[in-house]
PDB file of N, CA and C in Angstrom:
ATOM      1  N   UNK A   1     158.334  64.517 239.065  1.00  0.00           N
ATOM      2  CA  UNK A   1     157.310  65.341 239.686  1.00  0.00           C
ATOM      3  C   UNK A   1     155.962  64.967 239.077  1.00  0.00           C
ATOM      4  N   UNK A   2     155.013  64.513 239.777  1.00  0.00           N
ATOM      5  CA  UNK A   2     153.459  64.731 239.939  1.00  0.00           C
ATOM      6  C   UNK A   2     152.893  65.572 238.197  1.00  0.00           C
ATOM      7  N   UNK A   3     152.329  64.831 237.361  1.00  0.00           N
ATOM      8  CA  UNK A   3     151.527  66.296 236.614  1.00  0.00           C
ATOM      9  C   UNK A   3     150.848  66.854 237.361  1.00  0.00           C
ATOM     10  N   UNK A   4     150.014  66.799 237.922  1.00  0.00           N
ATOM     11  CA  UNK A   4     149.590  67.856 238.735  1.00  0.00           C
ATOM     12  C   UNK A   4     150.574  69.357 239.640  1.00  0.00           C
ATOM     13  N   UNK A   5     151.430  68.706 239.775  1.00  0.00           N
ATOM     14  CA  UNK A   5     152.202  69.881 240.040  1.00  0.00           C
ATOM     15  C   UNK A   5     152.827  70.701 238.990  1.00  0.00           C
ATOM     16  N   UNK A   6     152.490  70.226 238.089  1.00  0.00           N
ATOM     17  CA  UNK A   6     153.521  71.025 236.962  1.00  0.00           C
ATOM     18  C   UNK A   6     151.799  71.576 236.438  1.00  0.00           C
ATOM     19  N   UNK A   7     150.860  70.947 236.314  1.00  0.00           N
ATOM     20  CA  UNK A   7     149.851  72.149 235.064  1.00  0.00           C
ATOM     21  C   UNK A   7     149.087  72.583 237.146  1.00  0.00           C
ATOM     22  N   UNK A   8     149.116  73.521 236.848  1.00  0.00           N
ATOM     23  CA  UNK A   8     148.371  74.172 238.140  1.00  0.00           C
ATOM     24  C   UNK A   8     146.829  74.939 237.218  1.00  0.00           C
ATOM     25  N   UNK A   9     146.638  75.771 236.100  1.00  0.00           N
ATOM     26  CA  UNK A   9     145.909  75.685 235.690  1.00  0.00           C
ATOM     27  C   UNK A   9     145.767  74.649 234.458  1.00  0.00           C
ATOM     28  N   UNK A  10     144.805  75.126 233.677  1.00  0.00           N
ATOM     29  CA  UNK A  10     144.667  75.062 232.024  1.00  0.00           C
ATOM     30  C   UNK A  10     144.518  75.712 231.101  1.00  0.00           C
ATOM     31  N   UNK A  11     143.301  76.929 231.639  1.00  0.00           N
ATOM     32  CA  UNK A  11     143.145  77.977 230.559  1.00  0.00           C
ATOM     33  C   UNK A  11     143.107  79.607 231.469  1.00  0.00           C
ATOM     34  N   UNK A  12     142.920  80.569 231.096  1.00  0.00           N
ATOM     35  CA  UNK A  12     143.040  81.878 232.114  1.00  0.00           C
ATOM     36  C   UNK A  12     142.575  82.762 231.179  1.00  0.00           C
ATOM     37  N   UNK A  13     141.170  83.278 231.380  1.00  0.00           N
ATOM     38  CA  UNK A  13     140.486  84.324 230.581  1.00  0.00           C
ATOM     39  C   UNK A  13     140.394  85.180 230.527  1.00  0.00           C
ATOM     40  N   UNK A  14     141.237  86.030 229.474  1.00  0.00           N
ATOM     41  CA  UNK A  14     140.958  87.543 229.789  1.00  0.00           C
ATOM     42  C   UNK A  14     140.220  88.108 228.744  1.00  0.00           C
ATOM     43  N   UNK A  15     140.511  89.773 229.042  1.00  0.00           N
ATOM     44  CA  UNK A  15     139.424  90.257 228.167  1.00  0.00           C
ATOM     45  C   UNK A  15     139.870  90.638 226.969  1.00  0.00           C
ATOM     46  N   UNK A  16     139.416  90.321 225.802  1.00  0.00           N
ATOM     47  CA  UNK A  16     140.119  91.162 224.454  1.00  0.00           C
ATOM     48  C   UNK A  16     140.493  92.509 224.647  1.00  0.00           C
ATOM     49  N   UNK A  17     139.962  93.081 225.297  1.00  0.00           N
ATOM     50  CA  UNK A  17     140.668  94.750 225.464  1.00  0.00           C
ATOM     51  C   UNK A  17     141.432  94.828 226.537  1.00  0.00           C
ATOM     52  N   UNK A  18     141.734  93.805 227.118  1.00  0.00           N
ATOM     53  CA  UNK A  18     142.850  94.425 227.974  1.00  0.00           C
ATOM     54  C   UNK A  18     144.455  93.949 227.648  1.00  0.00           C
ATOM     55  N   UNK A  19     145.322  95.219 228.413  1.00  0.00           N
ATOM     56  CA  UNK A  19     146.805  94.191 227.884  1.00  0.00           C
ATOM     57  C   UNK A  19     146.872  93.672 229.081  1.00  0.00           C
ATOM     58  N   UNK A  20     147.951  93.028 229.350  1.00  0.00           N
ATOM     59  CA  UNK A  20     148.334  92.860 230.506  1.00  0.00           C
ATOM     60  C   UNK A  20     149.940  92.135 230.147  1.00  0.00           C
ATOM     61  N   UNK A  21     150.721  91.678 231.196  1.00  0.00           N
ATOM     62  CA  UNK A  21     151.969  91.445 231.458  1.00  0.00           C
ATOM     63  C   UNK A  21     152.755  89.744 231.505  1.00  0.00           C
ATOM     64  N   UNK A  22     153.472  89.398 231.036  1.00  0.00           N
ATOM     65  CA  UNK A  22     154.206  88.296 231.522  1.00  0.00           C
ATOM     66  C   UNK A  22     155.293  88.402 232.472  1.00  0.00           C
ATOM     67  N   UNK A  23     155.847  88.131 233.562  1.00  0.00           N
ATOM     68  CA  UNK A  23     156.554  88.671 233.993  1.00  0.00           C
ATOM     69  C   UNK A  23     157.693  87.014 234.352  1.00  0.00           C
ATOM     70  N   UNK A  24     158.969  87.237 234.458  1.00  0.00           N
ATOM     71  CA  UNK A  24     159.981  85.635 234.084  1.00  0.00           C
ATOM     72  C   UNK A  24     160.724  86.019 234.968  1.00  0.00           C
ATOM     73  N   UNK A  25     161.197  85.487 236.005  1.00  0.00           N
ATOM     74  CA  UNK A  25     162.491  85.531 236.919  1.00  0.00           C
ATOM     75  C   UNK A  25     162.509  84.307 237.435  1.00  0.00           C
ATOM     76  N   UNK A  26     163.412  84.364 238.621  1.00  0.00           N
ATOM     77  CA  UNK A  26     164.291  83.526 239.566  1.00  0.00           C
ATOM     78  C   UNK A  26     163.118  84.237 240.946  1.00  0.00           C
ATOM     79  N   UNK A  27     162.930  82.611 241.596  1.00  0.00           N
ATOM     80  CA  UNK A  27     162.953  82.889 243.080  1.00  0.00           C
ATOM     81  C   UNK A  27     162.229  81.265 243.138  1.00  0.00           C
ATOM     82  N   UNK A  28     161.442  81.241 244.861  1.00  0.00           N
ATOM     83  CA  UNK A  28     161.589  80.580 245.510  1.00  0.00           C
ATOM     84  C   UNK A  28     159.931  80.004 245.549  1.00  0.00           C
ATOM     85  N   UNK A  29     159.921  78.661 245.302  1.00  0.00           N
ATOM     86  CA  UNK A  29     158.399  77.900 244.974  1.00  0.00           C
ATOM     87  C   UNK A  29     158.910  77.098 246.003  1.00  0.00           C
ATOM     88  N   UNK A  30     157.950  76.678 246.722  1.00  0.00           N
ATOM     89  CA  UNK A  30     157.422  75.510 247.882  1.00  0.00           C
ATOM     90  C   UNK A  30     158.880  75.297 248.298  1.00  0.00           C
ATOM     91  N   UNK A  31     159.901  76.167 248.666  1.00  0.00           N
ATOM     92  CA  UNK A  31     161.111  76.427 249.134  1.00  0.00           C
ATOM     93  C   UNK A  31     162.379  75.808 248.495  1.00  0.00           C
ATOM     94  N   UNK A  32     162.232  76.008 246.903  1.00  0.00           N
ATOM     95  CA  UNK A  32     163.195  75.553 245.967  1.00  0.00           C
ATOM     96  C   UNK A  32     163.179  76.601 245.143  1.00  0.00           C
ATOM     97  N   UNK A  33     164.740  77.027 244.864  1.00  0.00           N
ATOM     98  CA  UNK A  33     164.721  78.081 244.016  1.00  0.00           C
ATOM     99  C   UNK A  33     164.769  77.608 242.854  1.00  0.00           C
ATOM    100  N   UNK A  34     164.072  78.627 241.342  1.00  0.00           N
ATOM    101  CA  UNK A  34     164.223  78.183 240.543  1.00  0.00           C
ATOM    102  C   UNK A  34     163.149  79.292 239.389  1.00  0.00           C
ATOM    103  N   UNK A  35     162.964  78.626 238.417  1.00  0.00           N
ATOM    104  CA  UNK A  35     161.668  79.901 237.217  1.00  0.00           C
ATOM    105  C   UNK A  35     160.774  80.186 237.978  1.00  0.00           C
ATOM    106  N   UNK A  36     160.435  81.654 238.092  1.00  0.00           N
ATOM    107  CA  UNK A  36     159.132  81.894 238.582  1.00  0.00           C
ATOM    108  C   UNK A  36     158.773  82.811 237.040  1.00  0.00           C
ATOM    109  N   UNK A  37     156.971  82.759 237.056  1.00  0.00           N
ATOM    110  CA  UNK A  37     156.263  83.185 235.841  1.00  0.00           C
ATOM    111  C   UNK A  37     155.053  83.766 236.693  1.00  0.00           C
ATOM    112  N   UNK A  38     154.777  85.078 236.446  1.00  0.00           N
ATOM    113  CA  UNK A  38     153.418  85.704 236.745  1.00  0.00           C
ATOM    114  C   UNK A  38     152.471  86.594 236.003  1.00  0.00           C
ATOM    115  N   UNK A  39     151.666  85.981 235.607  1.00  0.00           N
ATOM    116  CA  UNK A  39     150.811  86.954 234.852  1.00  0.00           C
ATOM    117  C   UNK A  39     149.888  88.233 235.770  1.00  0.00           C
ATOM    118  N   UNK A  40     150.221  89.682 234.803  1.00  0.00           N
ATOM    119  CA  UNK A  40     149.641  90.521 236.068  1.00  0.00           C
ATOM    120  C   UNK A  40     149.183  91.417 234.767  1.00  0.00           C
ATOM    121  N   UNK A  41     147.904  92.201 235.584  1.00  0.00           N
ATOM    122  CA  UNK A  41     147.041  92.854 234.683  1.00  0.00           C
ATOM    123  C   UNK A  41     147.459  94.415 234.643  1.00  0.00           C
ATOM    124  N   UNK A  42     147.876  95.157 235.789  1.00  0.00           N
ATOM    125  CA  UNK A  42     148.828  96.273 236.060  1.00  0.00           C
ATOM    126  C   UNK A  42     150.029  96.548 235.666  1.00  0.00           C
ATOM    127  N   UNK A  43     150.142  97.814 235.436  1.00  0.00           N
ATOM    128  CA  UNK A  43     151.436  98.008 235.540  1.00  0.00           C
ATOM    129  C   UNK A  43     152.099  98.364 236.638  1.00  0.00           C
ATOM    130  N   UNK A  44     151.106  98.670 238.068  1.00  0.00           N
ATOM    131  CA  UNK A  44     151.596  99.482 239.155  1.00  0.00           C
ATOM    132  C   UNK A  44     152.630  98.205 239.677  1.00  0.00           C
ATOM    133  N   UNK A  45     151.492  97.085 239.632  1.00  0.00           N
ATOM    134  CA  UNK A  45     152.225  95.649 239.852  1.00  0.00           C
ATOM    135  C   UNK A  45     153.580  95.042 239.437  1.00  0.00           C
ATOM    136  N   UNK A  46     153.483  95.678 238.256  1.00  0.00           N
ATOM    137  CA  UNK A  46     154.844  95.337 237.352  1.00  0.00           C
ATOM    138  C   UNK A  46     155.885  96.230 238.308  1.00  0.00           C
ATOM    139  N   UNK A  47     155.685  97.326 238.574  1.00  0.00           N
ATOM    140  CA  UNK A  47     156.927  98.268 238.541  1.00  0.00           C
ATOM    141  C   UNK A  47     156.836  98.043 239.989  1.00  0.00           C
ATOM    142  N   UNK A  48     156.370  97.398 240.913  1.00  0.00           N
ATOM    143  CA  UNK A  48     156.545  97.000 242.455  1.00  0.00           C
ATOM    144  C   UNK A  48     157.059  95.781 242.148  1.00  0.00           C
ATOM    145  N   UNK A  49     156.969  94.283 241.551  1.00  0.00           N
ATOM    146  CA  UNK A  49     157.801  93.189 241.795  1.00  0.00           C
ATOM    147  C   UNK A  49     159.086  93.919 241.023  1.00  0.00           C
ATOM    148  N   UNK A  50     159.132  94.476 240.032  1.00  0.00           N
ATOM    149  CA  UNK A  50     160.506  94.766 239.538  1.00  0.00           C
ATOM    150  C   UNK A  50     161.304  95.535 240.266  1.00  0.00           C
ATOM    151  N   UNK A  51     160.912  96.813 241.128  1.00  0.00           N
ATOM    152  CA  UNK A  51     161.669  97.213 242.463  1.00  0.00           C
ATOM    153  C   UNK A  51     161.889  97.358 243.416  1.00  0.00           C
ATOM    154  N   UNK A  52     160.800  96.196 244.597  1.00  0.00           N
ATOM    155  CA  UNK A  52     160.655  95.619 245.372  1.00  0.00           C
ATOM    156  C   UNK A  52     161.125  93.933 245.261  1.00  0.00           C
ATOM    157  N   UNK A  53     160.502  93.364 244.750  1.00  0.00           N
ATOM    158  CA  UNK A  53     160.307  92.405 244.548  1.00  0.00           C
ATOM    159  C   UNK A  53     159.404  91.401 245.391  1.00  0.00           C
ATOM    160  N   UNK A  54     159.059  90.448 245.102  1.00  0.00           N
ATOM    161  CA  UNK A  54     158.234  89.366 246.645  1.00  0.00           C
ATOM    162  C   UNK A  54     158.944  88.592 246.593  1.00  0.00           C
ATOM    163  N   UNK A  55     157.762  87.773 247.473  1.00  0.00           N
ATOM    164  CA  UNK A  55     158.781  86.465 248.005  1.00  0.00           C
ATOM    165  C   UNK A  55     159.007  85.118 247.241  1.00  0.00           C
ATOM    166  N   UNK A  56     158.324  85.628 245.648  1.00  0.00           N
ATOM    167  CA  UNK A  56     158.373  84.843 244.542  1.00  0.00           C
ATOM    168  C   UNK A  56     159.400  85.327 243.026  1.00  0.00           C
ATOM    169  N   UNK A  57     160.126  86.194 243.694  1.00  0.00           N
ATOM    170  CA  UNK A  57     160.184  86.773 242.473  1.00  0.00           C
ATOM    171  C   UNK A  57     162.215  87.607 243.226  1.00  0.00           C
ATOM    172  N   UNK A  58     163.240  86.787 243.307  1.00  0.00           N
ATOM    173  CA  UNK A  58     164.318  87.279 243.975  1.00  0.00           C
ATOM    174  C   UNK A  58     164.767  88.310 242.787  1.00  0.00           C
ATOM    175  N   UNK A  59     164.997  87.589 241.416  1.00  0.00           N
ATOM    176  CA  UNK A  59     165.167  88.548 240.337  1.00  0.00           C
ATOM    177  C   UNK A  59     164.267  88.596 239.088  1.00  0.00           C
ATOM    178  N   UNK A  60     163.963  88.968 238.411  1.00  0.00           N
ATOM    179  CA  UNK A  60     163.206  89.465 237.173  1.00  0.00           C
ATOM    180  C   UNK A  60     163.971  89.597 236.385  1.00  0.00           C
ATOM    181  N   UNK A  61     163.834  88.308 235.359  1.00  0.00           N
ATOM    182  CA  UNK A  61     164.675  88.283 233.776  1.00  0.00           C
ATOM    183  C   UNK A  61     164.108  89.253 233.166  1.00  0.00           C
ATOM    184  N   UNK A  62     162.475  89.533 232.541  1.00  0.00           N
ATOM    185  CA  UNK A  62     162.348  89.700 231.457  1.00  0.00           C
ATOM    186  C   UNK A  62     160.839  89.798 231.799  1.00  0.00           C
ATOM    187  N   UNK A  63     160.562  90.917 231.284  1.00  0.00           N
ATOM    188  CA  UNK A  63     158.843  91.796 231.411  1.00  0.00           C
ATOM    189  C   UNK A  63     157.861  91.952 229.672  1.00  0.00           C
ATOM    190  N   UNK A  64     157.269  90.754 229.196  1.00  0.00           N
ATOM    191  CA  UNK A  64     156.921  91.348 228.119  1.00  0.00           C
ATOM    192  C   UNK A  64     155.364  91.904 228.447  1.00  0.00           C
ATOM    193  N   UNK A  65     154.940  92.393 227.731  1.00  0.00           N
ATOM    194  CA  UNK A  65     153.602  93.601 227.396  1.00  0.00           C
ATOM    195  C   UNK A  65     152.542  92.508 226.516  1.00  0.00           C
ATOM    196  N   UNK A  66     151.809  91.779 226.462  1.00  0.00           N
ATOM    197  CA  UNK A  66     150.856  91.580 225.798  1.00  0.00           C
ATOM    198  C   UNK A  66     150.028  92.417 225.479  1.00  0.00           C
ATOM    199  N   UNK A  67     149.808  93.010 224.147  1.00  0.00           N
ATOM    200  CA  UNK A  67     148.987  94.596 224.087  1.00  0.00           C
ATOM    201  C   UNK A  67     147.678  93.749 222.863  1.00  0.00           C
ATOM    202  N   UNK A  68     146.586  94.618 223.028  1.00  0.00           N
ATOM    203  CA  UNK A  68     145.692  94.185 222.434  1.00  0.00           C
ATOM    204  C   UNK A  68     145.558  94.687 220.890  1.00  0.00           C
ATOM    205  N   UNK A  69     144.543  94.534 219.881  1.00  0.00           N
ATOM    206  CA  UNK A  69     144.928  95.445 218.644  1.00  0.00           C
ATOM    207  C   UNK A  69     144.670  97.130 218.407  1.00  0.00           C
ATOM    208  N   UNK A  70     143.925  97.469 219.875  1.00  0.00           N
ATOM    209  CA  UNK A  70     143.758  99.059 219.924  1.00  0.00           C
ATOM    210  C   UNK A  70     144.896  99.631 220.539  1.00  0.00           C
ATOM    211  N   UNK A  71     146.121  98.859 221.116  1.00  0.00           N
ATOM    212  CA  UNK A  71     146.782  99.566 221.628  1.00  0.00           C
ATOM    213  C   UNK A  71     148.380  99.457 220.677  1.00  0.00           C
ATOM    214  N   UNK A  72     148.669  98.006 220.340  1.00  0.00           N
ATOM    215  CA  UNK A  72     149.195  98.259 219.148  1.00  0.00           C
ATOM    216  C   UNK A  72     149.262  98.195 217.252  1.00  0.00           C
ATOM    217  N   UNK A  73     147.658  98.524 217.170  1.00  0.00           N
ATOM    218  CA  UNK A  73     146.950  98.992 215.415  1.00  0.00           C
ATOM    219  C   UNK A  73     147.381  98.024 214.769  1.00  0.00           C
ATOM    220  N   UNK A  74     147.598  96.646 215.168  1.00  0.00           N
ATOM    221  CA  UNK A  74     147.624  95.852 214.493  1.00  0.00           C
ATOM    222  C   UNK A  74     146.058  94.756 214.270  1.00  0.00           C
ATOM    223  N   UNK A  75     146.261  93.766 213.225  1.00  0.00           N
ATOM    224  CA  UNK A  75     145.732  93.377 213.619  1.00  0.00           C
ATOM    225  C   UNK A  75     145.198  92.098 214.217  1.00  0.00           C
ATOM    226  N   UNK A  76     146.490  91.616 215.348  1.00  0.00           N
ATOM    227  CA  UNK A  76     146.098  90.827 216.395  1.00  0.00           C
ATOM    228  C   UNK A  76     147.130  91.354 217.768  1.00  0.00           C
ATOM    229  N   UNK A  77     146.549  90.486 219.103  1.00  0.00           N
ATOM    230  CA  UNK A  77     147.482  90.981 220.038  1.00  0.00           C
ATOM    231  C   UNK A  77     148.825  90.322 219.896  1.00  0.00           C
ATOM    232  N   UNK A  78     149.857  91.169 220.206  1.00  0.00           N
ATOM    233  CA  UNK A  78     151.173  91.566 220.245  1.00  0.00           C
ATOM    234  C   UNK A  78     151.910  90.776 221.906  1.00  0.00           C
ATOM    235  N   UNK A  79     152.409  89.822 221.877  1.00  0.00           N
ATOM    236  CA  UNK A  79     153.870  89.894 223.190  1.00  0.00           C
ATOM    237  C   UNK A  79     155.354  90.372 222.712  1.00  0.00           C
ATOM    238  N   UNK A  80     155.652  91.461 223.485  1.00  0.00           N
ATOM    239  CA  UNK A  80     156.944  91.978 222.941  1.00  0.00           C
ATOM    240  C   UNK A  80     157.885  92.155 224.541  1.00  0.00           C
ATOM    241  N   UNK A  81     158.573  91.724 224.426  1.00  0.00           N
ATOM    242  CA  UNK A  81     159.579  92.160 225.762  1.00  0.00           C
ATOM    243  C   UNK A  81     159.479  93.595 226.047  1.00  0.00           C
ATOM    244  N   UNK A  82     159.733  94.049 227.395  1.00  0.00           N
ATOM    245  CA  UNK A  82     159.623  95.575 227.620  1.00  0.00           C
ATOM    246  C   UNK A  82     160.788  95.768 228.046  1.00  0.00           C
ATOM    247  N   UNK A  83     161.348  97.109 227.521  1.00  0.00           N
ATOM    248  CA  UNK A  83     162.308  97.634 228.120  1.00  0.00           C
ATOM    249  C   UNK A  83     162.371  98.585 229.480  1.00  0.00           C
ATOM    250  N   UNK A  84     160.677  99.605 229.107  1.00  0.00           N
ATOM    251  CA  UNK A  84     160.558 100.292 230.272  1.00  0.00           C
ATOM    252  C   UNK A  84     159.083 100.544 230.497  1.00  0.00           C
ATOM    253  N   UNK A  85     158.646 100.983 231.689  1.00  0.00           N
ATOM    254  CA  UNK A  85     157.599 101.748 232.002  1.00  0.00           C
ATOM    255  C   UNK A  85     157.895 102.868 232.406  1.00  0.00           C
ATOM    256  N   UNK A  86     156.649 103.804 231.725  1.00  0.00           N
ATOM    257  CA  UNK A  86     156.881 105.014 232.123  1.00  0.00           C
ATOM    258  C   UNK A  86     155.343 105.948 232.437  1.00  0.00           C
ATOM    259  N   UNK A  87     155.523 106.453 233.954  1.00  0.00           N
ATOM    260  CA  UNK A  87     154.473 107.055 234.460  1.00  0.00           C
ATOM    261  C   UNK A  87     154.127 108.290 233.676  1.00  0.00           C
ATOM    262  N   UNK A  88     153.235 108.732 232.792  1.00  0.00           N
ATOM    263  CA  UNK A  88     152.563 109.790 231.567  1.00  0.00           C
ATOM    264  C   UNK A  88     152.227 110.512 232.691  1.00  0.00           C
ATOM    265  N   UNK A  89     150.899 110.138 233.326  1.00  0.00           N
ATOM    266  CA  UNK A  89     150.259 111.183 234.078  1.00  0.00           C
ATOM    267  C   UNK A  89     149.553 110.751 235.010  1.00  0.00           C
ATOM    268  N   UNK A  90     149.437 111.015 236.100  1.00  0.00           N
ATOM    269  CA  UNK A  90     148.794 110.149 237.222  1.00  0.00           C
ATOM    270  C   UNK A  90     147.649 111.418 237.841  1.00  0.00           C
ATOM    271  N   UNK A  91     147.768 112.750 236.998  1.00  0.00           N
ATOM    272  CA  UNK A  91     146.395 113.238 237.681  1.00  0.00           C
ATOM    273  C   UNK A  91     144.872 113.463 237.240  1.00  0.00           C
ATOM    274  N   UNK A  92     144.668 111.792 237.106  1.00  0.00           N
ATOM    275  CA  UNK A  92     143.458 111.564 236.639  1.00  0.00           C
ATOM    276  C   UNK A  92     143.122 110.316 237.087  1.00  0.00           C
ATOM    277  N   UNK A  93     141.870 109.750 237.210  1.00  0.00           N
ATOM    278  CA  UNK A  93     140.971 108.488 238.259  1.00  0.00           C
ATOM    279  C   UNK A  93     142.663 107.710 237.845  1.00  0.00           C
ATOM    280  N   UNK A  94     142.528 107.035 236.619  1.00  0.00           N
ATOM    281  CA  UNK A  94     143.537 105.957 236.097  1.00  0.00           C
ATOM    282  C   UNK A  94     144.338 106.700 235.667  1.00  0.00           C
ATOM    283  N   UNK A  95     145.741 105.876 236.063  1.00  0.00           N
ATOM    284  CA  UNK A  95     146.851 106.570 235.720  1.00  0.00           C
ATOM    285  C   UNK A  95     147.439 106.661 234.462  1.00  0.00           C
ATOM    286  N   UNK A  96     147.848 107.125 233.898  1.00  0.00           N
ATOM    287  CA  UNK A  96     147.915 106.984 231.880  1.00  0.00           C
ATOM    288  C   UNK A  96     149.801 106.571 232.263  1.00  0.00           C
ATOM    289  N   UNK A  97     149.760 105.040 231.441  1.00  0.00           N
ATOM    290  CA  UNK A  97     151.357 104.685 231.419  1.00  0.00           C
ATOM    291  C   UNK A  97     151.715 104.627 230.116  1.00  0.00           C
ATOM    292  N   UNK A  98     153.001 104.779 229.854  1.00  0.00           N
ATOM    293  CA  UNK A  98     153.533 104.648 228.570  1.00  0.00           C
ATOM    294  C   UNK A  98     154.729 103.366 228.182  1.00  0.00           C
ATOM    295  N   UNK A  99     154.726 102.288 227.244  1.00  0.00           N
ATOM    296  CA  UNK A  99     155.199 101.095 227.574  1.00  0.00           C
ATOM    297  C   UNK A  99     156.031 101.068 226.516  1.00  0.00           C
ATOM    298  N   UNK A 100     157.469 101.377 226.657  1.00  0.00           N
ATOM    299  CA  UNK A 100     158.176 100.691 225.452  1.00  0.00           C
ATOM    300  C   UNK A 100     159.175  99.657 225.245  1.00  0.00           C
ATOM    301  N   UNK A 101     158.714  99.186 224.476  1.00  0.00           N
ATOM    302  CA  UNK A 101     159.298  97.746 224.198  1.00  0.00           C
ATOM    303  C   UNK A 101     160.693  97.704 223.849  1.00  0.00           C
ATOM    304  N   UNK A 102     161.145  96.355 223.748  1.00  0.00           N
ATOM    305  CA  UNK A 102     163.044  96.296 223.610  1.00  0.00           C
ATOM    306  C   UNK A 102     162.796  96.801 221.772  1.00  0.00           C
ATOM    307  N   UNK A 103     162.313  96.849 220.818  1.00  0.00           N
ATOM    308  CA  UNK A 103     162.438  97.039 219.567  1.00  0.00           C
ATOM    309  C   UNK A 103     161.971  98.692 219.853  1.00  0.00           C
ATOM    310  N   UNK A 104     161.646  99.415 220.634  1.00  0.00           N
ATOM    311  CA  UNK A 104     161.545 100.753 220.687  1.00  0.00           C
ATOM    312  C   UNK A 104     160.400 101.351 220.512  1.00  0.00           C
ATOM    313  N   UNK A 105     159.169 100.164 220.201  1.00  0.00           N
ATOM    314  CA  UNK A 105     157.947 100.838 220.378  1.00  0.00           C
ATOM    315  C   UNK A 105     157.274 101.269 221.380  1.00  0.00           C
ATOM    316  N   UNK A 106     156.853 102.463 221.355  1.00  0.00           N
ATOM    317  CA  UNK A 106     155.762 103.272 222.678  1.00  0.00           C
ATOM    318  C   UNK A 106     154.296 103.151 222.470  1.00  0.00           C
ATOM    319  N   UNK A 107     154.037 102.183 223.470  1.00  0.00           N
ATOM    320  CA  UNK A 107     151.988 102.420 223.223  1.00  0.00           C
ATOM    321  C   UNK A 107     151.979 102.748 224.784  1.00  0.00           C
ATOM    322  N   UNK A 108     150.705 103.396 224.535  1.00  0.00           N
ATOM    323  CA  UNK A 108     149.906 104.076 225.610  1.00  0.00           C
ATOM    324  C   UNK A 108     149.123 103.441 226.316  1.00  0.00           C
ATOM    325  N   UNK A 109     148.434 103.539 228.220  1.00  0.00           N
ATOM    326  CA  UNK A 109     147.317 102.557 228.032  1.00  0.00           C
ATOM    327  C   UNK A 109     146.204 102.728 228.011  1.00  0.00           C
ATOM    328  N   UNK A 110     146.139 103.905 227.362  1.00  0.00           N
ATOM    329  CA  UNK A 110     144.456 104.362 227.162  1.00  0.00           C
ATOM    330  C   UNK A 110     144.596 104.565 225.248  1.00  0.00           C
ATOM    331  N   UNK A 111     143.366 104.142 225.203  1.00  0.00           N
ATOM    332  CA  UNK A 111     143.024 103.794 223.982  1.00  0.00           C
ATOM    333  C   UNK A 111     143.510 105.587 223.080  1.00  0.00           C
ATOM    334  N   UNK A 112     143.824 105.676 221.925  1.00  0.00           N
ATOM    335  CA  UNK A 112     144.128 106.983 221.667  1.00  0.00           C
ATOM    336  C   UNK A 112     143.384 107.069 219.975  1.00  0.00           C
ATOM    337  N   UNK A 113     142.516 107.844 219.791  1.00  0.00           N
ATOM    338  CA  UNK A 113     142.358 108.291 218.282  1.00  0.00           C
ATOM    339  C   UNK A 113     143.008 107.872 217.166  1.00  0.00           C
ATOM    340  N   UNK A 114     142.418 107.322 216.132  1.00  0.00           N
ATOM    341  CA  UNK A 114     143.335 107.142 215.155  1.00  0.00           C
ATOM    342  C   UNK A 114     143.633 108.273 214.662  1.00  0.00           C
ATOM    343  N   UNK A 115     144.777 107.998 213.829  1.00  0.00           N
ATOM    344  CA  UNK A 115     145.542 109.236 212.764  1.00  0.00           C
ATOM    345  C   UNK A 115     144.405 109.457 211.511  1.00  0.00           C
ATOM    346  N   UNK A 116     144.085 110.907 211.767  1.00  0.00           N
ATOM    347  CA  UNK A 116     143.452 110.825 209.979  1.00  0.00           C
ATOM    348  C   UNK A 116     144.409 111.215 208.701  1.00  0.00           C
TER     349      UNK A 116
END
């Protein structure tokens, strides 16, 4: 195969404060099944290819969380596999989700007070 078909980008800029998602399954590229990989900035997104799915995406291995250092108090950003999403509260502009990972950690996605 072509390099060009294999690097489609090079670099993809996001913002230090945001998290966002890796998302790894099975489905169907230029009509060959095989790895599909999508980076997505939502979670609404996440939890529609994972129970819907598209026309890129037949199954979903594996959802990790890239979180930034305000969301998990460290200090650099974090990829951890997710086990779940979970809808906190949706009656407000943005919806407040809660993300915990396969090792059992819960971060939030709104920034939260430190502990004094």
């Amino acid at each position: 195969m072509p390099d060009e078909n294999l690097l489609l980008w090079k670099s993809v800029d996001l913002s230090h404060n945001q998290y966002f998602f890796l998302i790894e399954g099975v489905g169907f590229f230029d009509g060959t099944m095989g790895p599909s990989t999508r980076l997505v900035c939502d979670a609404a997104s996440v939890q529609a290819i994972c129970n819907s799915g598209d026309s890129e995406f037949l199954a979903v291995t594996m959802v990790y969380l890239n979180s930034p250092t305000w969301m998990n108090r460290q200090s650099e950003r974090l990829m951890e596999p997710l086990a779940e999403i979970r809808l906190q509260s949706s009656d407000k502009e943005l919806p407040i989700y809660e993300f915990v990972t396969m090792a059992g950690q819960t971060y939030t996605s709104v920034p939260q007070p430190k502990p004094t």
